[in-house]
Protein backbone atom coordinates (compact mmCIF):
# COMPACT_ATOMS: atom_id res chain seq x y z
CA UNK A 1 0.00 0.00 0.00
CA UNK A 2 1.05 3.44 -0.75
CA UNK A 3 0.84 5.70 2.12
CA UNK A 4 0.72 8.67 -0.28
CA UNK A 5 -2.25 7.06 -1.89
CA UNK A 6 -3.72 6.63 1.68
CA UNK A 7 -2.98 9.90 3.05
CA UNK A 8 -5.32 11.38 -0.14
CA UNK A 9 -7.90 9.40 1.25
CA UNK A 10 -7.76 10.26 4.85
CA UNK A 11 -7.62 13.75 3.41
CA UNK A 12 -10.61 14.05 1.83
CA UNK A 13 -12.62 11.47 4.24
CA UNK A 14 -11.62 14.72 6.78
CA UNK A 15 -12.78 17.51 4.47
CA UNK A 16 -16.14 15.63 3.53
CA UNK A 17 -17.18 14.11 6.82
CA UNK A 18 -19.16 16.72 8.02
CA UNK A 19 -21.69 17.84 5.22
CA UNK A 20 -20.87 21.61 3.89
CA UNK A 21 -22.11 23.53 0.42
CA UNK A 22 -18.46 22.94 0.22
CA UNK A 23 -18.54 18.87 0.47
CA UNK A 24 -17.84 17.33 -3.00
CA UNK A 25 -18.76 13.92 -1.70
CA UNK A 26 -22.01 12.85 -3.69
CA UNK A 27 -24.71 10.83 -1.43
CA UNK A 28 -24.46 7.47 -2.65
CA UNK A 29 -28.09 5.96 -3.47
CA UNK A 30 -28.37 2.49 -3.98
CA UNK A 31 -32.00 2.73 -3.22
CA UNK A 32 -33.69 5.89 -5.50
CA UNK A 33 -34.16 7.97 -2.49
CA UNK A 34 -33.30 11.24 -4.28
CA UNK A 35 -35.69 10.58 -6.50
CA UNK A 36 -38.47 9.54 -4.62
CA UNK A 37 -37.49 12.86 -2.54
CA UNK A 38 -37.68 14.92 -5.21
CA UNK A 39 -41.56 14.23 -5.77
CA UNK A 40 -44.18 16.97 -5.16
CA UNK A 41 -45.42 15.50 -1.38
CA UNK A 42 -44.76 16.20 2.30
CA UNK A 43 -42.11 13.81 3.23
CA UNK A 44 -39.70 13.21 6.77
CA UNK A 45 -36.22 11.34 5.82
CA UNK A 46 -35.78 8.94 9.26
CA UNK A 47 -31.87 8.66 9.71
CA UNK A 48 -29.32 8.26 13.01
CA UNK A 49 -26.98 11.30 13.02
CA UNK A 50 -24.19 10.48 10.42
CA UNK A 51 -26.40 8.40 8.06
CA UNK A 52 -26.60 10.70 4.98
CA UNK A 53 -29.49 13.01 5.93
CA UNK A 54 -27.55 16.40 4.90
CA UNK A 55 -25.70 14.95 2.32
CA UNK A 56 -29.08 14.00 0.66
CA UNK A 57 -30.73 16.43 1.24
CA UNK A 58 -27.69 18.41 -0.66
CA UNK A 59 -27.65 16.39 -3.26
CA UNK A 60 -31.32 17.09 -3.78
CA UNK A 61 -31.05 20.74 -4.22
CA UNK A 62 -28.80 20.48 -7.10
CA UNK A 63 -31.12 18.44 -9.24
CA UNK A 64 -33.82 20.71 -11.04
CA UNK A 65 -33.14 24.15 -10.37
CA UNK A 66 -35.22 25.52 -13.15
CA UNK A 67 -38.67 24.49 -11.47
CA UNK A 68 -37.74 24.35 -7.67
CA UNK A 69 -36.72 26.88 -5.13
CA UNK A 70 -35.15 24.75 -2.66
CA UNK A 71 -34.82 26.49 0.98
CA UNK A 72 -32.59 24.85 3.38
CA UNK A 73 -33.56 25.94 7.04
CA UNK A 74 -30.88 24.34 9.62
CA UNK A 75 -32.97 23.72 12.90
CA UNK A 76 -30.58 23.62 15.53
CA UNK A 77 -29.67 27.45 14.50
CA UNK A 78 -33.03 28.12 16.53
CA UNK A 79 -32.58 24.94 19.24
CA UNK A 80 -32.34 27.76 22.00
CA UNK A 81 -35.13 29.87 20.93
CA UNK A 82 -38.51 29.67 23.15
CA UNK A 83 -41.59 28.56 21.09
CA UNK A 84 -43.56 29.59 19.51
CA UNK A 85 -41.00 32.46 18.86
CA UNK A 86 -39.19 29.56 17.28
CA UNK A 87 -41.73 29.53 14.25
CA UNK A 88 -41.78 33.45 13.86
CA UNK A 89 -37.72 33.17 13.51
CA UNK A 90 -37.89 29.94 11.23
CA UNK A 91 -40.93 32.10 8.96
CA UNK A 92 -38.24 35.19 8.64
CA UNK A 93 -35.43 32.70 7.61
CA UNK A 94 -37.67 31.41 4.61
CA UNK A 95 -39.46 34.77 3.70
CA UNK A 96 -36.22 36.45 3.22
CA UNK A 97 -34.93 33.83 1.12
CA UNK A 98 -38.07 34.63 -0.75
CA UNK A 99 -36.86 38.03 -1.10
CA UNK A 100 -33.35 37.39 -2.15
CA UNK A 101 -34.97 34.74 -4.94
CA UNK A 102 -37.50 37.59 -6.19
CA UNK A 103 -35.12 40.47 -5.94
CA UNK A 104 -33.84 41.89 -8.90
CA UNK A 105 -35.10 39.23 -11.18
CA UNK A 106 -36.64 41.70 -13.45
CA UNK A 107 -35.26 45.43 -14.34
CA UNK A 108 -37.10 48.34 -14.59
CA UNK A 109 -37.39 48.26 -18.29
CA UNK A 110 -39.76 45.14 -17.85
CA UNK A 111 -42.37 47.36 -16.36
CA UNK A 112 -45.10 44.86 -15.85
CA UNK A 113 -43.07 42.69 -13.74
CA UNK A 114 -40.65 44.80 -12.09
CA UNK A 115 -43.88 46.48 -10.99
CA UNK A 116 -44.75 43.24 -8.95
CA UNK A 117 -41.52 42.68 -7.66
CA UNK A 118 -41.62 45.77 -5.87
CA UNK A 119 -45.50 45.19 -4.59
CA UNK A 120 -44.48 41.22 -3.46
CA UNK A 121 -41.01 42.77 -1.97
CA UNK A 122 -42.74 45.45 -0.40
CA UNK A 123 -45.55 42.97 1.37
CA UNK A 124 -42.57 40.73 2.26
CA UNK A 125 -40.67 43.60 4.13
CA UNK A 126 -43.80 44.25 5.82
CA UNK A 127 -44.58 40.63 7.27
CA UNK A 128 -41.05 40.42 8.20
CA UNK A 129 -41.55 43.68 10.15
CA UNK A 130 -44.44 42.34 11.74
CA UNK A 131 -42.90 38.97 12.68
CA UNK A 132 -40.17 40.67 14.30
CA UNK A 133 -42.52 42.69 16.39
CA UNK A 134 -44.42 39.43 17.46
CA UNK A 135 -40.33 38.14 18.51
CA UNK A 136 -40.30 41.09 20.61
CA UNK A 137 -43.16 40.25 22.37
CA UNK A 138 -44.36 37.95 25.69
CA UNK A 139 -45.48 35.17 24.77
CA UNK A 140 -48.91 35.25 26.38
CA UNK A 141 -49.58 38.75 27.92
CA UNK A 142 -52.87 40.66 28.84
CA UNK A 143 -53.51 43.43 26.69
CA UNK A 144 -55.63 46.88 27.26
CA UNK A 145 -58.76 47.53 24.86
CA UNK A 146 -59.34 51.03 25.58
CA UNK A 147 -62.75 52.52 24.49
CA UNK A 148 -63.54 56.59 24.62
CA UNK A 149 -66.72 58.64 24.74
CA UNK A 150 -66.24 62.50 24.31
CA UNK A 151 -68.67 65.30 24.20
CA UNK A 152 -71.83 65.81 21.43
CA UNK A 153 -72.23 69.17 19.91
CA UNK A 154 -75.72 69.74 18.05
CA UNK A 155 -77.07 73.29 16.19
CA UNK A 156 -79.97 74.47 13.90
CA UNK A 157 -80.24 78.14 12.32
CA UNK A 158 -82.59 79.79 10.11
CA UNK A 159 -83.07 82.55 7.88
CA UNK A 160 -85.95 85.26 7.05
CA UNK A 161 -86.28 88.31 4.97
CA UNK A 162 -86.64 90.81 7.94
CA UNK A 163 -84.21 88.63 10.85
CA UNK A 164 -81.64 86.05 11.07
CA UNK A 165 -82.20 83.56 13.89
CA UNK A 166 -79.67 80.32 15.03
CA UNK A 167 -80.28 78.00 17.95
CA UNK A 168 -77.12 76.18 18.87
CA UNK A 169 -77.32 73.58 21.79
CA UNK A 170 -74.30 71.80 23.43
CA UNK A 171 -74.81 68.38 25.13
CA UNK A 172 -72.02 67.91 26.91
CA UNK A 173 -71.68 63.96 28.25
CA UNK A 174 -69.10 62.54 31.09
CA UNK A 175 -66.02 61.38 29.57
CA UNK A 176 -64.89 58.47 30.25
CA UNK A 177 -63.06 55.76 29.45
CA UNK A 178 -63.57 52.10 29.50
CA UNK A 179 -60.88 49.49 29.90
CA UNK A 180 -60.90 45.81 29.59
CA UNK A 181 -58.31 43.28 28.98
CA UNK A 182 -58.16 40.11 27.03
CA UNK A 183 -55.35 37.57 26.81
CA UNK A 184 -53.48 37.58 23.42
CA UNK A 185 -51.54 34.31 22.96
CA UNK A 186 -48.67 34.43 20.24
CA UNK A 187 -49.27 30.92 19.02
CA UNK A 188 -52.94 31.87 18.42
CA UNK A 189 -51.65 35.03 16.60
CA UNK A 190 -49.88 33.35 14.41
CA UNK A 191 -52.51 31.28 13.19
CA UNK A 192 -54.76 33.48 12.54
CA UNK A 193 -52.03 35.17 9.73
CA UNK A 194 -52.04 31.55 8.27
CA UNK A 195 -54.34 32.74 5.47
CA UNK A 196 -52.45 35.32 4.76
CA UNK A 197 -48.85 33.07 4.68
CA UNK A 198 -50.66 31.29 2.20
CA UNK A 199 -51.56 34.01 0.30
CA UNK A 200 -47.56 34.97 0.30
CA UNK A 201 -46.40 32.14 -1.03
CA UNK A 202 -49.47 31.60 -3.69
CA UNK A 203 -48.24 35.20 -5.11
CA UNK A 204 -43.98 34.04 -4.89
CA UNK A 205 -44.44 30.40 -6.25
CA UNK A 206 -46.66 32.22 -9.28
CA UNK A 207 -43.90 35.24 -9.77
CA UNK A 208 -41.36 32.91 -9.65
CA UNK A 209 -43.06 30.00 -11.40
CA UNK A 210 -41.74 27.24 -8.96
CA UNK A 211 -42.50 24.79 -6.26
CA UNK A 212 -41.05 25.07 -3.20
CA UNK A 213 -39.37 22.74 -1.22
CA UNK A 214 -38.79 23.71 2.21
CA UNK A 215 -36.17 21.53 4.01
CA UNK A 216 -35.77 21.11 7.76
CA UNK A 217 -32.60 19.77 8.17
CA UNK A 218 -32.23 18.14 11.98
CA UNK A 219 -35.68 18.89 13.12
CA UNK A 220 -35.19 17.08 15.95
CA UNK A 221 -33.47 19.84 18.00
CA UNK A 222 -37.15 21.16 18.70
CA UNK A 223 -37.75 20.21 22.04
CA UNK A 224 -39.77 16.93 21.59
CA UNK A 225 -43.05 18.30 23.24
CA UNK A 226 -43.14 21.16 21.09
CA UNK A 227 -42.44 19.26 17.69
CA UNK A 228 -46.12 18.93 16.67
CA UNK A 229 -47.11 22.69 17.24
CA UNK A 230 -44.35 23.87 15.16
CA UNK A 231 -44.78 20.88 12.46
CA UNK A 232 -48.82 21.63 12.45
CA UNK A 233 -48.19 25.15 11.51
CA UNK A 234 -46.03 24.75 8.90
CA UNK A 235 -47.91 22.02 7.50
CA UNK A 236 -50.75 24.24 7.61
CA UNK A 237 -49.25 27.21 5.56
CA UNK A 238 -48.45 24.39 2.85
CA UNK A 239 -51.86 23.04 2.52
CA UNK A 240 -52.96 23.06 -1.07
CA UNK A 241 -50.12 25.09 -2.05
CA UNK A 242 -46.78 24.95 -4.16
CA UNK A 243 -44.30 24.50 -0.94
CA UNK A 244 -43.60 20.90 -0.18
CA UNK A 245 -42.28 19.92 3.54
CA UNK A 246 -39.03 17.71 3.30
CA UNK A 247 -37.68 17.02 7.38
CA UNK A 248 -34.55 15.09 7.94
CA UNK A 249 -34.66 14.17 11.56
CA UNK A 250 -34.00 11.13 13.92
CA UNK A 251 -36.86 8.88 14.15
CA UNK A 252 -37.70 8.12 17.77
CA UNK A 253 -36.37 11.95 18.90
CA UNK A 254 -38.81 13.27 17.00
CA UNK A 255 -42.88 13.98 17.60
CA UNK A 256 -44.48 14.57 14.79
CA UNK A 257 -48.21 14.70 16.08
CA UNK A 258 -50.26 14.10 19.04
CA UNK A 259 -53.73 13.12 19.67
CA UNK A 260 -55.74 15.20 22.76
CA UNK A 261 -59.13 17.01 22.16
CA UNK A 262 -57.95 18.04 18.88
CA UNK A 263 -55.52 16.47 16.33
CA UNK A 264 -51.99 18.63 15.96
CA UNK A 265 -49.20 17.54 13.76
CA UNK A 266 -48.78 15.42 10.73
CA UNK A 267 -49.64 11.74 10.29
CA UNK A 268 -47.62 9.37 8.25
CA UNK A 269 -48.84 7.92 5.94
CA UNK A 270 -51.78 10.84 5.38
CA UNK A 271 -50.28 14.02 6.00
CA UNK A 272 -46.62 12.88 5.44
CA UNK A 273 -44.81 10.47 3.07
CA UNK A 274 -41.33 8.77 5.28
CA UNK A 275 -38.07 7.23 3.85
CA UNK A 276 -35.67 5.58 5.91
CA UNK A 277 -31.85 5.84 5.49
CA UNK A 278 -30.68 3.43 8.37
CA UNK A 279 -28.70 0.55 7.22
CA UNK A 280 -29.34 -1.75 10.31
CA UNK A 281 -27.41 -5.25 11.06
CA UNK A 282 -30.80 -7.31 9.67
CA UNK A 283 -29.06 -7.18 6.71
CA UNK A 284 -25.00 -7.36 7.56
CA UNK A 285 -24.18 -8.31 3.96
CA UNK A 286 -25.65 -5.63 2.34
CA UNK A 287 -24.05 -3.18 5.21
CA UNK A 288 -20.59 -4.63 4.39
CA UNK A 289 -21.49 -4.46 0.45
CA UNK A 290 -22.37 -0.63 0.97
CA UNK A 291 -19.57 0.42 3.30
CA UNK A 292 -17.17 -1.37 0.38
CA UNK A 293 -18.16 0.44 -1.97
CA UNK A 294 -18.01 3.87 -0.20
CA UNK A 295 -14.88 3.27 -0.05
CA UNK A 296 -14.16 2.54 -3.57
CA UNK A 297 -16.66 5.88 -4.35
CA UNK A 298 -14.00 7.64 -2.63
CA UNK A 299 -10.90 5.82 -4.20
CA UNK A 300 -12.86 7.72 -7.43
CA UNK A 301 -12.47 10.74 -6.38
CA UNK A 302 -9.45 10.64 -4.89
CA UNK A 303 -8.00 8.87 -8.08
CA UNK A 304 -6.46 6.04 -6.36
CA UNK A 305 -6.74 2.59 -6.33
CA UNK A 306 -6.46 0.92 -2.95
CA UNK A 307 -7.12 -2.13 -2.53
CA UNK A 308 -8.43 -2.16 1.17
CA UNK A 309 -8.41 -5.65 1.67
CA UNK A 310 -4.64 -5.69 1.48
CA UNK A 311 -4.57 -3.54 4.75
CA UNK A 312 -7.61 -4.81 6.76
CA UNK A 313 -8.52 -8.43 7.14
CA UNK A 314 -12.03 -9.91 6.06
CA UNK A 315 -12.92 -9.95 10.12
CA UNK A 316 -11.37 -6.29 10.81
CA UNK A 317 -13.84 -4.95 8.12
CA UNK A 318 -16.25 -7.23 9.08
CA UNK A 319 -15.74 -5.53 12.70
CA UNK A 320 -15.44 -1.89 11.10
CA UNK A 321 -19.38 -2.30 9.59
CA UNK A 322 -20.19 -3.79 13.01
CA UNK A 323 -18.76 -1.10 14.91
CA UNK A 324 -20.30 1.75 12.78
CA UNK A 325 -23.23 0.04 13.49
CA UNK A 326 -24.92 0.71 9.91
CA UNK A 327 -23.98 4.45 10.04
CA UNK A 328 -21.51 5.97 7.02
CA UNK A 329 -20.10 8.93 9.01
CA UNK A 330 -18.73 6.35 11.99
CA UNK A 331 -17.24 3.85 9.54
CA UNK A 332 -15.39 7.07 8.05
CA UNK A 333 -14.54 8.15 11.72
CA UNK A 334 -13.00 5.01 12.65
CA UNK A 335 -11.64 4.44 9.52
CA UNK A 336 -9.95 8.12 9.95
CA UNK A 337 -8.39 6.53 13.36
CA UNK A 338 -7.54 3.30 11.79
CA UNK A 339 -5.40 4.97 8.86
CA UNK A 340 -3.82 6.59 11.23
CA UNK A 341 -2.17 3.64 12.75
CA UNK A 342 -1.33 2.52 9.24
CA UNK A 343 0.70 5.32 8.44
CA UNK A 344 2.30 4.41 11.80
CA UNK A 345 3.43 0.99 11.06
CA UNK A 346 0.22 -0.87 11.81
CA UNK A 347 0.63 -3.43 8.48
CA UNK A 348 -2.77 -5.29 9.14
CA UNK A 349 -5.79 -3.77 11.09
CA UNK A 350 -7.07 -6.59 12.54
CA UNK A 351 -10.52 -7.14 15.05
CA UNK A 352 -8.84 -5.65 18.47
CA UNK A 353 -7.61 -2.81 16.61
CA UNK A 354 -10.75 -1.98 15.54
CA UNK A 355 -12.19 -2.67 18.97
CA UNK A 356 -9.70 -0.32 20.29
CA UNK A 357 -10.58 2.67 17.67
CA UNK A 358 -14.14 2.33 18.38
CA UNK A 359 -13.97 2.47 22.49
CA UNK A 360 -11.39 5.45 21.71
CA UNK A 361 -14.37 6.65 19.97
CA UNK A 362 -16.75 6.89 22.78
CA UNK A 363 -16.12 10.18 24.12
CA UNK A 364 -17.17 12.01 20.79
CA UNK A 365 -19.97 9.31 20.84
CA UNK A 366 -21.41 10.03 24.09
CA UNK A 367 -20.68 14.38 23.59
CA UNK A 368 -23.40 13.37 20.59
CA UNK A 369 -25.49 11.41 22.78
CA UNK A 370 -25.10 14.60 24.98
CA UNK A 371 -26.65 17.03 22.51
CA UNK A 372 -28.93 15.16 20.75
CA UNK A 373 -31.30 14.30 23.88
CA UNK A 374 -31.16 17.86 25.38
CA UNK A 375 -32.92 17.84 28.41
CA UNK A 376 -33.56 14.10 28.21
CA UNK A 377 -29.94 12.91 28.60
CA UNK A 378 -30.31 12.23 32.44
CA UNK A 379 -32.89 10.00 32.20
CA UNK A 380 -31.96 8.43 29.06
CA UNK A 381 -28.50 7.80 30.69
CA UNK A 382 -30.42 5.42 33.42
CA UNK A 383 -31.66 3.28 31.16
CA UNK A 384 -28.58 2.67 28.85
CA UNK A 385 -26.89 2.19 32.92
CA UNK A 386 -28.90 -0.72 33.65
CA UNK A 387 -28.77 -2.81 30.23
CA UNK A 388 -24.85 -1.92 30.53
CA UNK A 389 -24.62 -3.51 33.92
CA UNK A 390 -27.12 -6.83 33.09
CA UNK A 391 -25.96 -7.43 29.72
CA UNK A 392 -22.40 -6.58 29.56
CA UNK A 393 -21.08 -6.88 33.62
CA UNK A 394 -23.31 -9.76 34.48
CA UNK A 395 -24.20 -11.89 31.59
CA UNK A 396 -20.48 -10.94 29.88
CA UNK A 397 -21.90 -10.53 26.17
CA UNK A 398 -22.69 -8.07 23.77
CA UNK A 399 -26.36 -9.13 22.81
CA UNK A 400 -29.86 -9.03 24.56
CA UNK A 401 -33.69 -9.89 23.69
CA UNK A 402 -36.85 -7.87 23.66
CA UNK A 403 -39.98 -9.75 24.13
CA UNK A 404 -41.83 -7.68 21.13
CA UNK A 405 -45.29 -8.34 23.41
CA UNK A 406 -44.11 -7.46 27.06
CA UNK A 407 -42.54 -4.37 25.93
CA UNK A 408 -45.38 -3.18 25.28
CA UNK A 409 -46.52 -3.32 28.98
CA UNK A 410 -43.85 -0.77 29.67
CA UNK A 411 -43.93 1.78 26.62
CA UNK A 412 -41.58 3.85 28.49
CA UNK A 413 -38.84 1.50 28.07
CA UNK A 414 -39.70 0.69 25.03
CA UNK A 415 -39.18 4.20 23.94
CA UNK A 416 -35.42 4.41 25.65
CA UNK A 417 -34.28 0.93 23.71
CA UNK A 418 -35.22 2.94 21.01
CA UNK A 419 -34.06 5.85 21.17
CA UNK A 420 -30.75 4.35 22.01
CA UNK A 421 -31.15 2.72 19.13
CA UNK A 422 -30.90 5.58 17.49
CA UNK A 423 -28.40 7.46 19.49
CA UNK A 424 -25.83 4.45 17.96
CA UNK A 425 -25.32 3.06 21.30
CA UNK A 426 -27.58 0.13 20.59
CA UNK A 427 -28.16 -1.43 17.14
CA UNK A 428 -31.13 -3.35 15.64
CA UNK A 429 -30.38 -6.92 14.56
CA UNK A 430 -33.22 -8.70 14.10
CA UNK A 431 -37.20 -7.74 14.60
CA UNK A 432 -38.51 -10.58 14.96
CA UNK A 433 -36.62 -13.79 16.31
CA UNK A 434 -37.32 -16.77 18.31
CA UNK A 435 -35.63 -17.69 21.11
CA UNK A 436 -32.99 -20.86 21.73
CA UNK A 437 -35.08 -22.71 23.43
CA UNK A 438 -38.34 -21.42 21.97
CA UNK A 439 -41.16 -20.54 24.33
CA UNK A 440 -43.67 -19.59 21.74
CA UNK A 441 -42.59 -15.66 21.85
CA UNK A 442 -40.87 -13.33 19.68
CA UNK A 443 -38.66 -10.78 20.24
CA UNK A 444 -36.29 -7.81 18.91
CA UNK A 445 -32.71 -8.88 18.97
CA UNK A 446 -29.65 -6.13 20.03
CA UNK A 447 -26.47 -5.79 20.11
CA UNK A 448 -24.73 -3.69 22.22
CA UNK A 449 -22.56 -1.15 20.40
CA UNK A 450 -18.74 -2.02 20.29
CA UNK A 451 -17.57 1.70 22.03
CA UNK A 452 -19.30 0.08 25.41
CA UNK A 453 -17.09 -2.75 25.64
CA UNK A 454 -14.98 -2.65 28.86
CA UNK A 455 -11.71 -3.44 26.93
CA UNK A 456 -10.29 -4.60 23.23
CA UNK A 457 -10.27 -7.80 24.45
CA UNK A 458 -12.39 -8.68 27.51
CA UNK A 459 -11.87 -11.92 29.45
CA UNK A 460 -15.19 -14.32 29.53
CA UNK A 461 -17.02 -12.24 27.07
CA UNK A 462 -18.74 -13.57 24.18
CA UNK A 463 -18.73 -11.16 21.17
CA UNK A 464 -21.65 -12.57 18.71
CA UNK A 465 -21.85 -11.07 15.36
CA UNK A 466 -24.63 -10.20 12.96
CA UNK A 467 -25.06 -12.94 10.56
CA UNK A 468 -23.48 -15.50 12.68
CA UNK A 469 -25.54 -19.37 11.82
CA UNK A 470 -24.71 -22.56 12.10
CA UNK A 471 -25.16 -25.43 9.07
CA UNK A 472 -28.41 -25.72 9.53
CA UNK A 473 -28.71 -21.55 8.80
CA UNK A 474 -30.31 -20.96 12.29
CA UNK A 475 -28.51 -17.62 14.13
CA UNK A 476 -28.74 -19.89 17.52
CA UNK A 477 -25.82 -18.08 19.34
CA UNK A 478 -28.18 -15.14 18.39
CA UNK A 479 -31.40 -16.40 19.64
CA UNK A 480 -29.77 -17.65 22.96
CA UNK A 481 -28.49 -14.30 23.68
CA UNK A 482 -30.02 -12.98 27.20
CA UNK A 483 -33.90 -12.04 27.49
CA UNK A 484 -34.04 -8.53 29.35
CA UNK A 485 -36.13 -8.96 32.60
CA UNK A 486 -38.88 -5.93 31.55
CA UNK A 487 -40.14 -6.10 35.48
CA UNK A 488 -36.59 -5.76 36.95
CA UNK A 489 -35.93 -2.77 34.62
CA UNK A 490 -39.27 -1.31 35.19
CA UNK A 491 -38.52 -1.54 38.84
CA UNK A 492 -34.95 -0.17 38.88
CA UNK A 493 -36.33 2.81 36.73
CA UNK A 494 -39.37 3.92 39.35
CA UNK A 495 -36.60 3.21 42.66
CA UNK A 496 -34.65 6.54 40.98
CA UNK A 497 -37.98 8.53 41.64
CA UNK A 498 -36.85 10.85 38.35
CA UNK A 499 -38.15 14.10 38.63
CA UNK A 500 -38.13 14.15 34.55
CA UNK A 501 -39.30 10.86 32.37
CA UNK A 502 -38.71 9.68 28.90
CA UNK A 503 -41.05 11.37 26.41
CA UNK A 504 -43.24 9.11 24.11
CA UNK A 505 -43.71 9.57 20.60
CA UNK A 506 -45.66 7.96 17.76
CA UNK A 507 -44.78 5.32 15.27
């Protein structure tokens, strides 16, 4: 291997990692997402952080220009922002990109048009003026209606040939004034300029003559419980228009509606289309097959011509997929770390190696973990505290079982496996799996991610892998993996007496 060759990699795996308008990395798409994306619908891309949301989300801006004003709106700008002044800042962000778009795009000598342009830039001005006002505002005050009666004057006159005569006649009445107050609510506000949102982008999409697709890149950084207000109103604005909702957000962080007296939010499947970009390890093969050629993708660019399985072995790539756990931007991460030990004399990265990069790893994985959950990350922390302890201390093993039924009885933890799940510090194997010996029941098989192991090479410890079956193709070492006792959880969860709990959301 040529460490030239490999230091060009390395190179541009650290200049592309994290998505820019400068990354020159294209979003690989194996299965038509950008496409599919592309359609005129409401749609939410599901993806753990580092699976391709950005990127695709990129790449979809640069495909028809002509007909589409794409406007990218990065939500954890506005993750510190109250709500609902969080909508009001979002609505400024787009409107002004409707300005830049419309400004200047005729002259003066097309009269006609330049003509609108100045009304529809005028209007915009004016609702950004008003929004700004709104920002500046409580958000839920008491406000004075004050109502005034002054004094009536009344007169007659008339005329004759021999004398003049005029009666004037004052009635002069108290003066007072009558006050009264009535609670304004911002959020209400708001909605009631929805028509008139609508109307905005009716006259922009027609002056400009194109859709709009309005992305909201990492949605999730709304605080969960707010999610649906801010989704709903945005949604509502779009309604039987020409903008089109595209969210990229993590799946089980993320609220999209909720059901009380009243229905608020979006619905998927009715109100929303979803694609999901997760590569889990239900299908290792095709992770390895996709991680392989990512790598040759960037051998492409790079105009080099490694051949990587001179410098990892079959198992230590095997590993690498495994310890990304399905996600592109930690198999470049750790395969970042891993080159560096190459160019230090490492010849072949074998499975401890890897082992070693990914528990290296866990600090950067767990300052994610850190931001991503917000105000959640105490209680979440719990939860991952006690699997960590049963499944990894006491049963020494890096797998566990979810009865897909009983979980149900406590949706709570249900949620957390989930959402850690997500947060890469569990990872999906199997859905739906028997156990070894079967007792009738089927459950959702995990592994634990690789960062959480207590060393490169713990003593006692069985390390199963995705895909692992004997010659009869059953995954028994799988299915005999350790069931996770639901009450014993439940119970170690309600003796911390949390004064904050894990939020649900909906499927």
């Amino acid at each position: 291997m040529n460490n030239i060759d490999l230091s060009k990699v390395l190179r541009f795996i650290e200049e592309n990692i994290r998505i820019s308008e400068q990354t020159t990395i294209e979003y690989l798409d194996p299965k038509g997402h950008i496409e599919r994306l592309n359609s005129k619908q409401n749609q939410v891309v599901f993806g753990r952080r580092g699976s391709g949301k950005s990127l695709l989300l990129k790449s979809l801006k640069s495909t028809d220009l002509a007909t589409k004003l794409y406007i990218t709106i990065n939500i954890e700008d506005f993750k510190d922002i109250s709500f609902p002044n969080s909508i009001s800042q979002v609505l400024i962000s787009v409107i002004k990109k409707f300005k830049k778009e419309i400004d200047g795009k005729y002259s003066v000598f097309n009269y006609n048009q330049w003509k609108k342009q100045k009304a529809l830039i005028k209007k915009i001005d004016n609702y950004i003026s008003d929004l700004k006002t709104k920002i500046s505002e409580p958000d839920t005050y008491n406000q004075n209606i004050k109502e005034k009666q002054a004094s009536k004057l009344s007169g007659e006159a008339s005329t004759g040939f021999d004398k003049s005569s005029a009666k004037i006649s004052s009635e002069l009445a108290d003066e007072y004034e009558n006050s009264r107050e009535i609670l304004k609510d911002k959020l209400n506000e708001l909605k009631n300029e929805i028509s008139n949102f609508k109307e905005l982008i009716e006259e922009t999409t027609l002056f400009l003559n194109k859709d709009i697709f309005l992305i909201f890149d990492d949605f999730y950084f709304i605080r969960k419980h707010e999610q649906p207000y801010f989704i709903d109103f945005f949604h509502r604005i779009s309604k039987n228009t020409r903008l089109y909702l595209k969210i990229a957000t993590i799946k089980h962080r993320t609220s999209l509606y909720i059901q009380t007296d009243t229905y608020v939010g979006v619905e998927i499947g009715h109100d929303i289309q979803s694609l999901n970009l997760d590569y889990t390890l239900d299908d290792f093969n095709g992770l390895v097959s996709f991680m392989k050629s990512l790598l040759e993708h960037i051998n492409n660019k790079v105009g080099v011509n490694i051949d990587y399985d001179d410098i990892l072995t079959e198992n230590a790539f095997r590993f690498l997929c495994l310890a990304s756990g399905g996600v592109p931007r930690d198999f470049l991460s750790l395969f970042i770390n891993l080159g560096s030990k190459m160019q230090n004399g490492v010849k072949n990265v074998s499975k401890p190696n890897v082992i070693d990069c990914s528990i290296e790893n866990l600090p950067n994985k767990m300052e994610a973990f850190k931001t991503d959950t917000a105000e959640e990350k105490s209680v979440l922390e719990h939860y991952l505290e006690f699997v960590k302890e049963e499944i990894i201390n006491q049963k020494r093993i890096n797998a566990f079982l979810v009865s897909n039924n009983d979980v149900l009885k406590f949706p709570k933890i249900n949620q957390a496996v989930k959402e850690l799940v997500d947060l890469r510090l569990f990872h999906l194997v199997n859905p739906n799996i028997s156990s070894a010996p079967s007792d009738g029941k089927r459950y959702s098989a995990y592994m634990i991610d690789i960062s959480l192991f207590p060393n490169a090479n713990p003593r006692n410890f069985t390390q199963i892998e995705p895909g692992q079956k004997d010659e009869r193709s059953r995954e028994d070492k799988l299915r005999s993996s350790p069931k996770l006792n639901l009450e014993k959880f439940n119970n170690f969860i309600e003796s911390l007496n949390l004064t904050r709990d894990i939020t649900l959301t909906n499927e």
